[in-house]
C-alpha atoms as a PDB file:
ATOM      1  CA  UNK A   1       0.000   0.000   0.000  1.00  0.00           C
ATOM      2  CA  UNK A   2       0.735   3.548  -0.432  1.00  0.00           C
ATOM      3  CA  UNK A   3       0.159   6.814   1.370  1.00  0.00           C
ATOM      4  CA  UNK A   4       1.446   9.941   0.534  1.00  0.00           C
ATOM      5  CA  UNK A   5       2.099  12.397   3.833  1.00  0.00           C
ATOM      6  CA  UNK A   6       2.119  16.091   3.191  1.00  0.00           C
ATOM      7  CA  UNK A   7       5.286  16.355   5.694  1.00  0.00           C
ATOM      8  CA  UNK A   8       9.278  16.694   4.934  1.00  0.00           C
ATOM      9  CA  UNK A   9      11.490  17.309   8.091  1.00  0.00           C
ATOM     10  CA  UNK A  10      13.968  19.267   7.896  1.00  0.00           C
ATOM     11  CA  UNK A  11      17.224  18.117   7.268  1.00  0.00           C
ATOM     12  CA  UNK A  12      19.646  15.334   8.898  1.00  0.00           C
ATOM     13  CA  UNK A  13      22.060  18.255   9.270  1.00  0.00           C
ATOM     14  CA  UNK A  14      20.167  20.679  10.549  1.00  0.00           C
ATOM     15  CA  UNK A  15      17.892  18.530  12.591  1.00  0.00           C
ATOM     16  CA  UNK A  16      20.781  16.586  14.773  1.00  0.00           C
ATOM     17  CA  UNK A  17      21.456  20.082  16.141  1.00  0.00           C
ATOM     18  CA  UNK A  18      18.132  20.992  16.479  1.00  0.00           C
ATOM     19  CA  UNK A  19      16.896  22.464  20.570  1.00  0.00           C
ATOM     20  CA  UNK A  20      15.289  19.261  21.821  1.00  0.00           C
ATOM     21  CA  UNK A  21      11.634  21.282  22.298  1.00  0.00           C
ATOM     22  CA  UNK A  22      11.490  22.325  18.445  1.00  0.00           C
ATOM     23  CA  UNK A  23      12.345  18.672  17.623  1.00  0.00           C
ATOM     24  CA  UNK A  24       9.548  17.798  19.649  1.00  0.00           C
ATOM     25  CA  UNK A  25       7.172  20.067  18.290  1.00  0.00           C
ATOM     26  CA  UNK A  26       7.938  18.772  14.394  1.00  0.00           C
ATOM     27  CA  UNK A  27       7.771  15.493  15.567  1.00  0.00           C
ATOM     28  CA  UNK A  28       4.338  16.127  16.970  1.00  0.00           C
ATOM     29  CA  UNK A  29       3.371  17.866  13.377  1.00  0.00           C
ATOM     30  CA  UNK A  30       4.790  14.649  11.883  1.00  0.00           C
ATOM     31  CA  UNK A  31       2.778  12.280  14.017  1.00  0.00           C
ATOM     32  CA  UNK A  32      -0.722  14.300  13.366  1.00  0.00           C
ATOM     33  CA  UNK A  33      -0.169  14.068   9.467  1.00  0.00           C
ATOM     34  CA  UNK A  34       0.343  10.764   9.512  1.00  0.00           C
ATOM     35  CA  UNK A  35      -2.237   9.902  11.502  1.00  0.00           C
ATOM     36  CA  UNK A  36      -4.826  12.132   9.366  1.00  0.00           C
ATOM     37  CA  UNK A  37      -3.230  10.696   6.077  1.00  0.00           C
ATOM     38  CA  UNK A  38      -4.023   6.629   7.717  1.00  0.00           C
ATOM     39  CA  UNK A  39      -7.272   7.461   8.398  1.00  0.00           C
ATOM     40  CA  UNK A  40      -8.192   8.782   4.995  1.00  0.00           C
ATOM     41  CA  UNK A  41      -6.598   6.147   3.428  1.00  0.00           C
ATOM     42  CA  UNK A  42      -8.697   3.370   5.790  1.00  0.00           C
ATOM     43  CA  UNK A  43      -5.690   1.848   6.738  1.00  0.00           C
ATOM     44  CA  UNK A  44      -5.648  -0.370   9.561  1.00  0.00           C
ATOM     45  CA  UNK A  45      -2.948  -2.570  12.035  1.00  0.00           C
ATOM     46  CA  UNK A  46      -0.278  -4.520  10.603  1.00  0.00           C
ATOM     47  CA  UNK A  47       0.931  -7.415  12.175  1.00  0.00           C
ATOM     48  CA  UNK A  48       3.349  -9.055  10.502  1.00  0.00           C
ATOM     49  CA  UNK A  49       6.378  -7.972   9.224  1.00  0.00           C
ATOM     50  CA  UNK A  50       6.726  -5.022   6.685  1.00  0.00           C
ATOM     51  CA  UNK A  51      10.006  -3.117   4.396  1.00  0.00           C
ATOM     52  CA  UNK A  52       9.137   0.460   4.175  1.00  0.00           C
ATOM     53  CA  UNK A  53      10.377   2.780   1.405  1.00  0.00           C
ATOM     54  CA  UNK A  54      10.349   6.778   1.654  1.00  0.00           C
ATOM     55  CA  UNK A  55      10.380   8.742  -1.313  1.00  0.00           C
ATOM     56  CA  UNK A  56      10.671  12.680  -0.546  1.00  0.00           C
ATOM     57  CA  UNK A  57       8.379  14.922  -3.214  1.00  0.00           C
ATOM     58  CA  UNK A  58       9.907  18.462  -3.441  1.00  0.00           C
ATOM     59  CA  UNK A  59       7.508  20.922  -4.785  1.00  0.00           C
ATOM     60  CA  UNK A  60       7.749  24.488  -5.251  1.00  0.00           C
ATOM     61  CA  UNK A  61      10.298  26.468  -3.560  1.00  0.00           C
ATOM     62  CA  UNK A  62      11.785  23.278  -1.313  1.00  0.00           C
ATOM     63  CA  UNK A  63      15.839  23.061  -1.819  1.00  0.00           C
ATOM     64  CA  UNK A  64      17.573  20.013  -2.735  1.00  0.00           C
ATOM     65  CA  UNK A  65      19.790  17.817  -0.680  1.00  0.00           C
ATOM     66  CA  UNK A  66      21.672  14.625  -0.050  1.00  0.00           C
ATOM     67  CA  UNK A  67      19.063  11.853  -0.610  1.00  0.00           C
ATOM     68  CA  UNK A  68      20.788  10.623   3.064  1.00  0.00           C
ATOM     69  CA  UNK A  69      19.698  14.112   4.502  1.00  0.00           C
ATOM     70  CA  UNK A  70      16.151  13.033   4.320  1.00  0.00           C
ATOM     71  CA  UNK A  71      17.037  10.253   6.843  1.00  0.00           C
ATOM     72  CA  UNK A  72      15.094  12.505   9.513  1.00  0.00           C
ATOM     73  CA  UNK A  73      12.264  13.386   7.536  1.00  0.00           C
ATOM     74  CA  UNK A  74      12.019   8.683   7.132  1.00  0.00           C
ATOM     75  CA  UNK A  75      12.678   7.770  10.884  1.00  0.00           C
ATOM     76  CA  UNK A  76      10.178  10.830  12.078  1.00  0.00           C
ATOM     77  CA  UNK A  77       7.390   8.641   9.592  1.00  0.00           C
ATOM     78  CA  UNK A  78       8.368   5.954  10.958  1.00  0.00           C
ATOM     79  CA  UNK A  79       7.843   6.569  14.424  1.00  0.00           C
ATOM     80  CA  UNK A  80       4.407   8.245  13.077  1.00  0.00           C
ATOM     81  CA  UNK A  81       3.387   4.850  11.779  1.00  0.00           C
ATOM     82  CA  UNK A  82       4.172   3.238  15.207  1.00  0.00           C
ATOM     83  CA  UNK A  83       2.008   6.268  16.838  1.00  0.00           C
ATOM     84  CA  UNK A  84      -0.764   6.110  14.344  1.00  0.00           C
ATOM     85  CA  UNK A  85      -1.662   1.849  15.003  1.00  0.00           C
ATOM     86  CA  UNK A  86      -0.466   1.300  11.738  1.00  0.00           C
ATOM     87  CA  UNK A  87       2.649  -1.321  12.790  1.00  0.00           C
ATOM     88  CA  UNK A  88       3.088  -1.968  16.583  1.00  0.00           C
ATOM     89  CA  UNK A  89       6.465  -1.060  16.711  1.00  0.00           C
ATOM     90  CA  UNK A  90       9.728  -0.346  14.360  1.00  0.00           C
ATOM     91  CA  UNK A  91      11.696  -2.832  15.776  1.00  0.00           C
ATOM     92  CA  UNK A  92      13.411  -5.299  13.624  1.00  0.00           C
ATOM     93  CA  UNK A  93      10.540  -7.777  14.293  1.00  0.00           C
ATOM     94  CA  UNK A  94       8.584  -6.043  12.607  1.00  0.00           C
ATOM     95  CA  UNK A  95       9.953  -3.721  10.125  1.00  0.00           C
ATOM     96  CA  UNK A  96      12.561  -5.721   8.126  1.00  0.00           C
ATOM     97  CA  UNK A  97      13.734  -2.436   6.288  1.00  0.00           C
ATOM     98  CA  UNK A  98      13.529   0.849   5.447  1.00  0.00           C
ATOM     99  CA  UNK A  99      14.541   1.930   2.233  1.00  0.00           C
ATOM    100  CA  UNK A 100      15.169   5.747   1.609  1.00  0.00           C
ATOM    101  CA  UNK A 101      14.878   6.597  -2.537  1.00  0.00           C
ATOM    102  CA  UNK A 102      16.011   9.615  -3.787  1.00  0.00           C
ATOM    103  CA  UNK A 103      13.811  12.745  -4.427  1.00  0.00           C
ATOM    104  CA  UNK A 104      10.832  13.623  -6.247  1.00  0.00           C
ATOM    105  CA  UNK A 105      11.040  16.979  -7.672  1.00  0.00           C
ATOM    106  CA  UNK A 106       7.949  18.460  -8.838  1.00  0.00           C
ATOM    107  CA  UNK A 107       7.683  22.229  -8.278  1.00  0.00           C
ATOM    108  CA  UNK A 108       3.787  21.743  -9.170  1.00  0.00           C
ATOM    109  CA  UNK A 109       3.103  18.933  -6.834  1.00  0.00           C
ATOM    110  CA  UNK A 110       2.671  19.471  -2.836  1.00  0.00           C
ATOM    111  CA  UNK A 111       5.746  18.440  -0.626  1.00  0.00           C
ATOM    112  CA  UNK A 112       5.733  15.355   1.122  1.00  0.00           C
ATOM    113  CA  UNK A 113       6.964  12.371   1.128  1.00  0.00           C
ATOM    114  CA  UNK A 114       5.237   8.896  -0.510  1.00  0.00           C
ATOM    115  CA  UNK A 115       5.341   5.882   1.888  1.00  0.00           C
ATOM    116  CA  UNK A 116       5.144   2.220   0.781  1.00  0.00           C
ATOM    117  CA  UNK A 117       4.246  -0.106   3.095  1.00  0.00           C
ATOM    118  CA  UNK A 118       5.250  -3.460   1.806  1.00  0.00           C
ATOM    119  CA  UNK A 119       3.750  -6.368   3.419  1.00  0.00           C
ATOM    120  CA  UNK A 120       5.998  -9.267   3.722  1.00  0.00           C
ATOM    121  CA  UNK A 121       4.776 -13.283   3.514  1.00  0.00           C
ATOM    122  CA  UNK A 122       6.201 -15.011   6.557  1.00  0.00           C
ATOM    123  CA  UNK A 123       7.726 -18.584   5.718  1.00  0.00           C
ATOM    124  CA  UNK A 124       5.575 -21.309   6.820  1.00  0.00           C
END
């Protein structure tokens, strides 16, 4: 399945140095798009084991970077997954892998980032 989440954090760089109460506060933002983007989408709990893969959207006016400087921007969806219901947690049991892709850039689109959740089948 795929969602796409009108949020992009800012980046690794800047974000590692970031006052702990403004990283709170986008992480907050994070968690309340994601949690507005599951529900419109109707997506419920996962159980079993999932990869997830980020791809970053830059519209209009949003700079480029490192595609590893968006490394903030997957771990904060991540964790808004976990908060959401969406996977229980984002341990290794149960995300296998995240996989970051390089950007989208579309100055016409909205900015965001696309989020696959990729089901995987457990051996019997």
């Amino acid at each position: 399945m795929r969602l796409f989440i009108p949020y992009l954090a800012t980046s690794t760089n800047v974000g590692t140095r970031q006052h702990w109460g403004q990283r709170k506060r986008e992480v907050d933002a994070c968690h309340l798009l994601v949690r507005n983007a599951v529900r419109c989408a109707g997506l419920g709990r996962i159980s079993g084991r999932v990869d997830l893969a980020f791809t970053p959207r830059l519209g209009k006016g949003v700079r480029r970077r490192d595609t590893s400087n968006f490394s903030l921007n997957m771990k904060h969806l991540e964790d808004g997954l976990v908060a959401s219901g969406v996977l229980p947690d984002d341990r290794g049991q149960y995300v296998r892998r995240v996989i970051l892709e390089p950007p989208i850039i579309d100055r016409k689109a909205e900015t965001g980032t696309w989020v696959e959740i990729i089901e995987l089948e457990e051996a019997a």
